[in-house]
N, C-alpha and C. Protein backbone atom coordinates (compact mmCIF):
# COMPACT_ATOMS: atom_id res chain seq x y z
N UNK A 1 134.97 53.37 94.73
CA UNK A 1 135.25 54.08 93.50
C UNK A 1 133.99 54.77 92.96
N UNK A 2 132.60 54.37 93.07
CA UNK A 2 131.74 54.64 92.50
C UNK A 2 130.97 56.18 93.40
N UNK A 3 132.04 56.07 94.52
CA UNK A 3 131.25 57.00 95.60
C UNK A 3 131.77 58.26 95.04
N UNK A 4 133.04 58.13 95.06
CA UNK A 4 133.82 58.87 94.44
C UNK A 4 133.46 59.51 93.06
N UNK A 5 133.39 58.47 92.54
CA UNK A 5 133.07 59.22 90.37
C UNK A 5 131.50 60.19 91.24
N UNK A 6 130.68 59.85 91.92
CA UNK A 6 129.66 60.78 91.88
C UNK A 6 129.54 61.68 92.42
N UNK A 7 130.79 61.79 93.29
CA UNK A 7 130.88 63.05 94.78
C UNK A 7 131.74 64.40 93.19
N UNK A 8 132.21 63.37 92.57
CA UNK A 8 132.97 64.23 91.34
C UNK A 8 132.16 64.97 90.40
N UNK A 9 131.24 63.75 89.90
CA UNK A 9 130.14 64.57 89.00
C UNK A 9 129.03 65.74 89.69
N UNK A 10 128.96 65.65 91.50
CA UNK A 10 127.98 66.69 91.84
C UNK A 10 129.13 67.89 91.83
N UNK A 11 130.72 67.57 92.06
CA UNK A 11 130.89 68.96 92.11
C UNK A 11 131.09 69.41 90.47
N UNK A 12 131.47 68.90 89.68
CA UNK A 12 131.48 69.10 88.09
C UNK A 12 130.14 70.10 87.97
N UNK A 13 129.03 69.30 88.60
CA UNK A 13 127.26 70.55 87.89
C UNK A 13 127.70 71.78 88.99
N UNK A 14 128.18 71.19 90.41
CA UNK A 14 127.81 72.52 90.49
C UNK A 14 129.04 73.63 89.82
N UNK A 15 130.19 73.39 89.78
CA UNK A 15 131.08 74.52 88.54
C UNK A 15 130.32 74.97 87.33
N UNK A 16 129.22 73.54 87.01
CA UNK A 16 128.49 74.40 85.43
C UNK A 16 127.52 74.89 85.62
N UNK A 17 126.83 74.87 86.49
CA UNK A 17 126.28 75.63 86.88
C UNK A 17 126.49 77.04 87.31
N UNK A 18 127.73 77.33 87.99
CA UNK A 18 128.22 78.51 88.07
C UNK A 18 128.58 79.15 87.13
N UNK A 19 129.02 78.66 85.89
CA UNK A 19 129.78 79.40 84.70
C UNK A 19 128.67 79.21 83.89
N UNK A 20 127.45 78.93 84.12
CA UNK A 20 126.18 79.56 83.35
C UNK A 20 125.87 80.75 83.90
N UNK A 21 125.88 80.62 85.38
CA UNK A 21 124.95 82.22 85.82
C UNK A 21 126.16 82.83 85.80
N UNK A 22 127.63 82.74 85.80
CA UNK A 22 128.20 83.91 85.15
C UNK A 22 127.99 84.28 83.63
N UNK A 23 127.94 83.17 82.58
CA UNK A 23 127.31 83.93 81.27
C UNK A 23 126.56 84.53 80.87
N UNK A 24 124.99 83.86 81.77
CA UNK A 24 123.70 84.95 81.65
C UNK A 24 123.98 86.11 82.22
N UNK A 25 125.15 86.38 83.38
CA UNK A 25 125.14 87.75 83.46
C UNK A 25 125.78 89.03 83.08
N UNK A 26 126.95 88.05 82.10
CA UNK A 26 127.54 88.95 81.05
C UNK A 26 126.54 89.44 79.98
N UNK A 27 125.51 88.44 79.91
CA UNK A 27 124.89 88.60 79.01
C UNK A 27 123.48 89.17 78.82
N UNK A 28 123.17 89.15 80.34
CA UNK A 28 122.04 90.51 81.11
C UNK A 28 123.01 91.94 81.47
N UNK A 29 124.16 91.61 80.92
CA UNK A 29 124.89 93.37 81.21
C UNK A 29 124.81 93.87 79.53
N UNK A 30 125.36 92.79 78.66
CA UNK A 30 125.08 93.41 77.49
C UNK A 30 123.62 93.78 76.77
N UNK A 31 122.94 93.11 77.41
CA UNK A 31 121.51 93.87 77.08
C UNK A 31 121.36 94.86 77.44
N UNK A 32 121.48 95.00 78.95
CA UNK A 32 121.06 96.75 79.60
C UNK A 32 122.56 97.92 79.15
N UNK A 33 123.46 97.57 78.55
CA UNK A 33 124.32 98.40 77.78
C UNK A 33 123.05 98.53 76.75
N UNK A 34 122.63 97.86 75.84
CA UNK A 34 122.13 98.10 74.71
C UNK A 34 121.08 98.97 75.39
N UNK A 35 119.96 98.55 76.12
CA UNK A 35 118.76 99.04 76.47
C UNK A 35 119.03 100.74 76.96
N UNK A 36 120.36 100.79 77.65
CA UNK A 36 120.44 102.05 77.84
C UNK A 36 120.78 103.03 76.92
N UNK A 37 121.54 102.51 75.86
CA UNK A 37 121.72 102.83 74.53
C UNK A 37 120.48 103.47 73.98
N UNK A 38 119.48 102.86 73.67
CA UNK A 38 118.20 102.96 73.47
C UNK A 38 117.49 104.01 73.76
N UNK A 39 117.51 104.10 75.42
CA UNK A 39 116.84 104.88 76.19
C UNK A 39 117.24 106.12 75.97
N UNK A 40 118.42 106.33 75.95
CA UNK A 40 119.18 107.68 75.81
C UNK A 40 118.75 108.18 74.79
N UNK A 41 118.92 107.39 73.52
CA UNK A 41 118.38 108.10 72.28
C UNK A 41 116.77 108.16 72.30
N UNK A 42 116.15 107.72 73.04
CA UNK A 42 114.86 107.69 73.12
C UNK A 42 114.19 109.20 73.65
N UNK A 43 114.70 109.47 74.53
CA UNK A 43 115.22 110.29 75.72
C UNK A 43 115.55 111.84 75.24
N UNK A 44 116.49 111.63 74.10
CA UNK A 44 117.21 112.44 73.59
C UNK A 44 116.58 113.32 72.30
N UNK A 45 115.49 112.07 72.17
CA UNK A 45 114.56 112.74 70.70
C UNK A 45 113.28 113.51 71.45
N UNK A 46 112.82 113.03 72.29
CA UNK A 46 111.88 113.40 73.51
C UNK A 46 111.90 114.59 73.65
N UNK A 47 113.05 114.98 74.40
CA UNK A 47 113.68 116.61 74.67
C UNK A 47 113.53 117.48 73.16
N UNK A 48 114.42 116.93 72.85
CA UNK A 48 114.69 118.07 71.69
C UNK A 48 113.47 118.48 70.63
N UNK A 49 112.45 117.35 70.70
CA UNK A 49 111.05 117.79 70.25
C UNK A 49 110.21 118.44 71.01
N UNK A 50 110.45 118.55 72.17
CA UNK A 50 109.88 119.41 73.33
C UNK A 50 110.39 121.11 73.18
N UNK A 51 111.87 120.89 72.47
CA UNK A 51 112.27 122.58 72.33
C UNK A 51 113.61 122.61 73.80
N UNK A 52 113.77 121.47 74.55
CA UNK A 52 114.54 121.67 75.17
C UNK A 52 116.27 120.86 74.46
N UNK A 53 116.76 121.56 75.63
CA UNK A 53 118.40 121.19 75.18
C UNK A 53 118.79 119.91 76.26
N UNK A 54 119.09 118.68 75.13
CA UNK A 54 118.99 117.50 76.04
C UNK A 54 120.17 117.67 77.04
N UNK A 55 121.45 118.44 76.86
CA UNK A 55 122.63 118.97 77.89
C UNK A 55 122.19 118.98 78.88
N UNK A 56 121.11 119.61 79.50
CA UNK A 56 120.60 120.17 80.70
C UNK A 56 120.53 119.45 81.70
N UNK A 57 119.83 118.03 80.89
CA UNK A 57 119.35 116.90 82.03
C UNK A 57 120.42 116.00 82.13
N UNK A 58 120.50 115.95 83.39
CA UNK A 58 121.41 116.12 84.29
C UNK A 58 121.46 113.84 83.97
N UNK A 59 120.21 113.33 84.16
CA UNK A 59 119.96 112.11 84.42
C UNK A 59 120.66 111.39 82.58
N UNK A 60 120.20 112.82 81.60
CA UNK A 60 120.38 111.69 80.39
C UNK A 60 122.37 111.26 80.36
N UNK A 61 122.97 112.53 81.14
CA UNK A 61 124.35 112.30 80.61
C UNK A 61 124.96 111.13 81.49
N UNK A 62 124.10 110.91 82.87
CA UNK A 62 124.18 109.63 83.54
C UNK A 62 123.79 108.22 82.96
N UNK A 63 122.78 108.25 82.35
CA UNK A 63 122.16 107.25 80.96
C UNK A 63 123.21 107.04 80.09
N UNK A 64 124.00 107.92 79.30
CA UNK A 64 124.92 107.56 78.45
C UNK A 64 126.10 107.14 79.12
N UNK A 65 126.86 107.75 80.15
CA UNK A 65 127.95 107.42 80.63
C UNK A 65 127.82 106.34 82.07
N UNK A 66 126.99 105.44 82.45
CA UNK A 66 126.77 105.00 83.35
C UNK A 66 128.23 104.80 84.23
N UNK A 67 127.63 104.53 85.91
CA UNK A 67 128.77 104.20 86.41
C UNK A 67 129.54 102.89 86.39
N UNK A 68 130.90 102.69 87.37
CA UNK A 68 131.04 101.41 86.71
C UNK A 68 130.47 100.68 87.38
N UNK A 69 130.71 99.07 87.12
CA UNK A 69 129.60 97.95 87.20
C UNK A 69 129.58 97.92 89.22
N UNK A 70 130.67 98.13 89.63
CA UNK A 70 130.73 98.13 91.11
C UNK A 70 130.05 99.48 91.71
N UNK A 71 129.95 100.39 91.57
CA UNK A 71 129.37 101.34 92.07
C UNK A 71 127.69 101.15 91.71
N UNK A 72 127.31 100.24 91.14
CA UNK A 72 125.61 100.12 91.05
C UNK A 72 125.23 99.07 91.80
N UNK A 73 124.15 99.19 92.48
CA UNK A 73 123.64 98.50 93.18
C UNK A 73 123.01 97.23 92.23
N UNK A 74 123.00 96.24 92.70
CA UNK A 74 122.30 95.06 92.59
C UNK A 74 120.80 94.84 92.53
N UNK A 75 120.04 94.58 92.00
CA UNK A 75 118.15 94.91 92.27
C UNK A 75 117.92 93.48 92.83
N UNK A 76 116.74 93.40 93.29
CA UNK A 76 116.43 92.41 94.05
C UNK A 76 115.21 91.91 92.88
N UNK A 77 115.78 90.92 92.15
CA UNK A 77 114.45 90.34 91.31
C UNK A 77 113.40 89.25 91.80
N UNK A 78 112.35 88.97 92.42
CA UNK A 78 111.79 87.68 92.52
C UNK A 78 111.80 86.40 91.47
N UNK A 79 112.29 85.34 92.03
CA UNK A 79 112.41 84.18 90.73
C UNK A 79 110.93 83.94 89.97
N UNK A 80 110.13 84.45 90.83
CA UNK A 80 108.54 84.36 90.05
C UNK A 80 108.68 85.25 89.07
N UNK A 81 109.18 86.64 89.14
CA UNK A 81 108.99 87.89 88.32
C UNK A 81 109.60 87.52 87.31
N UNK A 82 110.94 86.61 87.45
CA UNK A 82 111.88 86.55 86.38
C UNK A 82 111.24 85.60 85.37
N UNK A 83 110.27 84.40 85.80
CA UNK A 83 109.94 83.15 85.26
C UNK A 83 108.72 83.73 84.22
N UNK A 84 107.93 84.79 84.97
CA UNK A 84 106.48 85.30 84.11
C UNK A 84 107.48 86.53 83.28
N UNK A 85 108.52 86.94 83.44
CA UNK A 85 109.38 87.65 82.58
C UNK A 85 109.67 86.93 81.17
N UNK A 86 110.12 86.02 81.72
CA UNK A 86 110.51 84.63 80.61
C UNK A 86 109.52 84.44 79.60
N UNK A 87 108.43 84.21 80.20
CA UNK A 87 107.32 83.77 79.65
C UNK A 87 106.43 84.73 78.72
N UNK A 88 106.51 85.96 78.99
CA UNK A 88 105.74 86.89 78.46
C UNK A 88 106.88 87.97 78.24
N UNK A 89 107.76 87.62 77.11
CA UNK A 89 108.39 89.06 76.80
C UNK A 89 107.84 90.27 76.03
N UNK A 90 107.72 91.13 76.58
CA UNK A 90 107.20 92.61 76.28
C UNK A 90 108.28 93.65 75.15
N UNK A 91 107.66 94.18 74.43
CA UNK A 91 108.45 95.21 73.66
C UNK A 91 108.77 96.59 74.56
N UNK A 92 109.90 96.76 74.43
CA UNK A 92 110.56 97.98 75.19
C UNK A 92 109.67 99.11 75.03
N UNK A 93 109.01 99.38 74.36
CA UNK A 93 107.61 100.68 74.05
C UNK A 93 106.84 100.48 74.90
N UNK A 94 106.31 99.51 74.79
CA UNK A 94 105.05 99.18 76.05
C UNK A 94 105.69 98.86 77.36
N UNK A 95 106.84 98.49 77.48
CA UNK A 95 107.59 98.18 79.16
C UNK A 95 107.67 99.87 79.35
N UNK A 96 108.29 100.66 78.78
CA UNK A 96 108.73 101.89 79.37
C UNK A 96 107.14 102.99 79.36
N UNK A 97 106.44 102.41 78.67
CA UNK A 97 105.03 103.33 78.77
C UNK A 97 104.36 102.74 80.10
N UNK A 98 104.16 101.43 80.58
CA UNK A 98 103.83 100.94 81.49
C UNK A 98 104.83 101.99 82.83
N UNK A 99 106.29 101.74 82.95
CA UNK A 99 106.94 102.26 84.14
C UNK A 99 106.16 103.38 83.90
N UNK A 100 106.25 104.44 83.10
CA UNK A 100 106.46 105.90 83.25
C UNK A 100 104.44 106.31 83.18
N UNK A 101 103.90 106.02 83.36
CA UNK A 101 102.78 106.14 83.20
C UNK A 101 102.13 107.30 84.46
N UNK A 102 103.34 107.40 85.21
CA UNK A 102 102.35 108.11 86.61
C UNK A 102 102.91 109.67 86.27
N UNK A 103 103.72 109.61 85.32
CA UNK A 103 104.39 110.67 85.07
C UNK A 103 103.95 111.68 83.51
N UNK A 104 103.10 110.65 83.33
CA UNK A 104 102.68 111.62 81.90
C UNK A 104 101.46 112.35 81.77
N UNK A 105 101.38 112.75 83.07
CA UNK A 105 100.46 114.22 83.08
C UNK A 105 101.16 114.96 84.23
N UNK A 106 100.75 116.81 83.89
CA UNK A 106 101.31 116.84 85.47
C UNK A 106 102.70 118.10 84.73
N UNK A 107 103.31 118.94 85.42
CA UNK A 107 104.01 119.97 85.32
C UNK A 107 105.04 119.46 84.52
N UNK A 108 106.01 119.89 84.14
CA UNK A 108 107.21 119.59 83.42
C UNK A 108 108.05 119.24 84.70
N UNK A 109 108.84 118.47 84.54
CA UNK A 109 110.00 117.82 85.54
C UNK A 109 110.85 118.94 85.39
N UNK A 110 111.87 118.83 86.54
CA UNK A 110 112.72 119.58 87.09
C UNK A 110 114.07 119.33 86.34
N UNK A 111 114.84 119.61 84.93
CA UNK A 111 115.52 119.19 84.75
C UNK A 111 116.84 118.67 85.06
N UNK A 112 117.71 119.57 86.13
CA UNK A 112 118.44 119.13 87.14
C UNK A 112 118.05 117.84 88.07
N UNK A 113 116.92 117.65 88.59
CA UNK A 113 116.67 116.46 89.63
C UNK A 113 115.77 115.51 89.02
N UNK A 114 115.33 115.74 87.55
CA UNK A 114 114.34 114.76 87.34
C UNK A 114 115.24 113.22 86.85
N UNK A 115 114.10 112.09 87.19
CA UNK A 115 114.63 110.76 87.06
C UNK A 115 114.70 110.31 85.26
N UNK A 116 115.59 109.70 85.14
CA UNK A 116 115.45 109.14 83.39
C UNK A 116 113.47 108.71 83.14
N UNK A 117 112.61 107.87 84.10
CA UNK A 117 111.73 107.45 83.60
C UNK A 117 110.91 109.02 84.14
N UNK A 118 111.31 109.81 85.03
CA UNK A 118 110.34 111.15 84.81
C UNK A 118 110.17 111.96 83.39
N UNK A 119 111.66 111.88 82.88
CA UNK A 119 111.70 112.51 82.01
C UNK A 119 111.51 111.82 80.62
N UNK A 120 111.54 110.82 80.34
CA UNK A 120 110.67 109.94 78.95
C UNK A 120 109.75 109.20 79.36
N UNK A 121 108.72 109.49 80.58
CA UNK A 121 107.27 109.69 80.82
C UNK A 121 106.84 110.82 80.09
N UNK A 122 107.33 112.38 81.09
CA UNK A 122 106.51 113.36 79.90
C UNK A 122 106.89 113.67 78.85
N UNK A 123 108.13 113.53 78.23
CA UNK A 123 108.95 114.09 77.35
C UNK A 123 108.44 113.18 76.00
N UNK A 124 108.10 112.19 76.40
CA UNK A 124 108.49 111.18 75.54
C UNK A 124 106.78 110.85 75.17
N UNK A 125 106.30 110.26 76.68
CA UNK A 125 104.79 110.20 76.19
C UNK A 125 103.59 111.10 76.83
N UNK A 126 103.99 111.59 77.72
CA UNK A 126 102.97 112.97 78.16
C UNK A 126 102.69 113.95 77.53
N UNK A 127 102.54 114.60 78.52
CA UNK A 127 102.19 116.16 77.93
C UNK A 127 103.54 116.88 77.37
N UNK A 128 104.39 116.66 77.60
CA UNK A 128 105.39 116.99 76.71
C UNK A 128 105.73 116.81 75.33
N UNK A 129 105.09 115.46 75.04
CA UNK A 129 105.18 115.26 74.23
C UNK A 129 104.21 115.67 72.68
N UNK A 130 103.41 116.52 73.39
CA UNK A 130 102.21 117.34 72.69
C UNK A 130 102.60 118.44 72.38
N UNK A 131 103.57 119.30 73.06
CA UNK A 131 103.76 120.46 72.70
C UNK A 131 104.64 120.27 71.85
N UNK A 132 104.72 121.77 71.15
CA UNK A 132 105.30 121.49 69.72
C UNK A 132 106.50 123.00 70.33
N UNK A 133 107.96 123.18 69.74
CA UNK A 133 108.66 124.11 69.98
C UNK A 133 108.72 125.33 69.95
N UNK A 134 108.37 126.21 70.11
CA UNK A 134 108.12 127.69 69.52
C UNK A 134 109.22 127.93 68.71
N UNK A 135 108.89 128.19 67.19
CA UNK A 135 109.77 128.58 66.04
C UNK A 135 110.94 129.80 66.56
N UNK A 136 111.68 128.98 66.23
CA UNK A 136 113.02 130.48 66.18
C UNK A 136 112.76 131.96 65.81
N UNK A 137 112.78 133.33 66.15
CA UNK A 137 112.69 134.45 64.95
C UNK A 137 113.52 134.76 64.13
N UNK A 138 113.23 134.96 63.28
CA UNK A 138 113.88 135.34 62.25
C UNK A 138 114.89 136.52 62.32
């Protein structure tokens, strides 16, 4: 009997265990809903202080309307990356200035083919983000 109650309780953890890493990952989808939320408007103020028309880019209307959850690939995280993730959470300003950093000098991106972090690299903190719009005429 006793072999039994414990062959029961290992499969009991491992079910709760499973219906944890399904919650954290409802709940790592509702973050990157939010985060993309974010980005877009981030993205979106970027452009339009640059003098461009955020329509154009091709990547922001992919940002707002993402695909669905099956058509995106899966990323490959290291459990180390995730643990010093844990440990040292970063503000979304300094995470996205860190990615986009190779991108904020350097020609204007291609608005048709440029990537979301090409384009709120310069748009956002490059050289794009220095220029000011040329006034309408009157």
């Amino acid at each position: 009997m006793h072999r039994r109650l414990k062959s029961f309780e290992r499969r009991l953890a491992a079910l709760a265990a499973m219906l944890r890493g399904w919650s954290a990952d409802s709940e790592r989808e509702q973050q990157e809903r939010e985060r993309h939320e974010i980005l877009a408007s981030f993205l979106r103020a970027g452009l339009e202080h640059a003098g461009i028309d955020p329509a154009e880019a091709a990547t922001l209307r992919d940002l707002e309307a993402p695909p669905p959850e099956s058509m995106r690939p899966r990323p490959f995280v290291h459990p180390l990356r995730r643990l010093a993730e844990r440990q040292r959470p970063r503000p979304l300003i300094e995470w996205l200035y860190e990615m986009t950093r190779r991108y904020h000098h350097g020609r204007p991106p291609n608005l048709r083919q440029a990537s979301v972090m090409q384009l709120i690299g310069y748009y956002c903190f490059g050289d794009g983000a220095k220029e000011t719009p040329d006034p309408a005429p009157a």
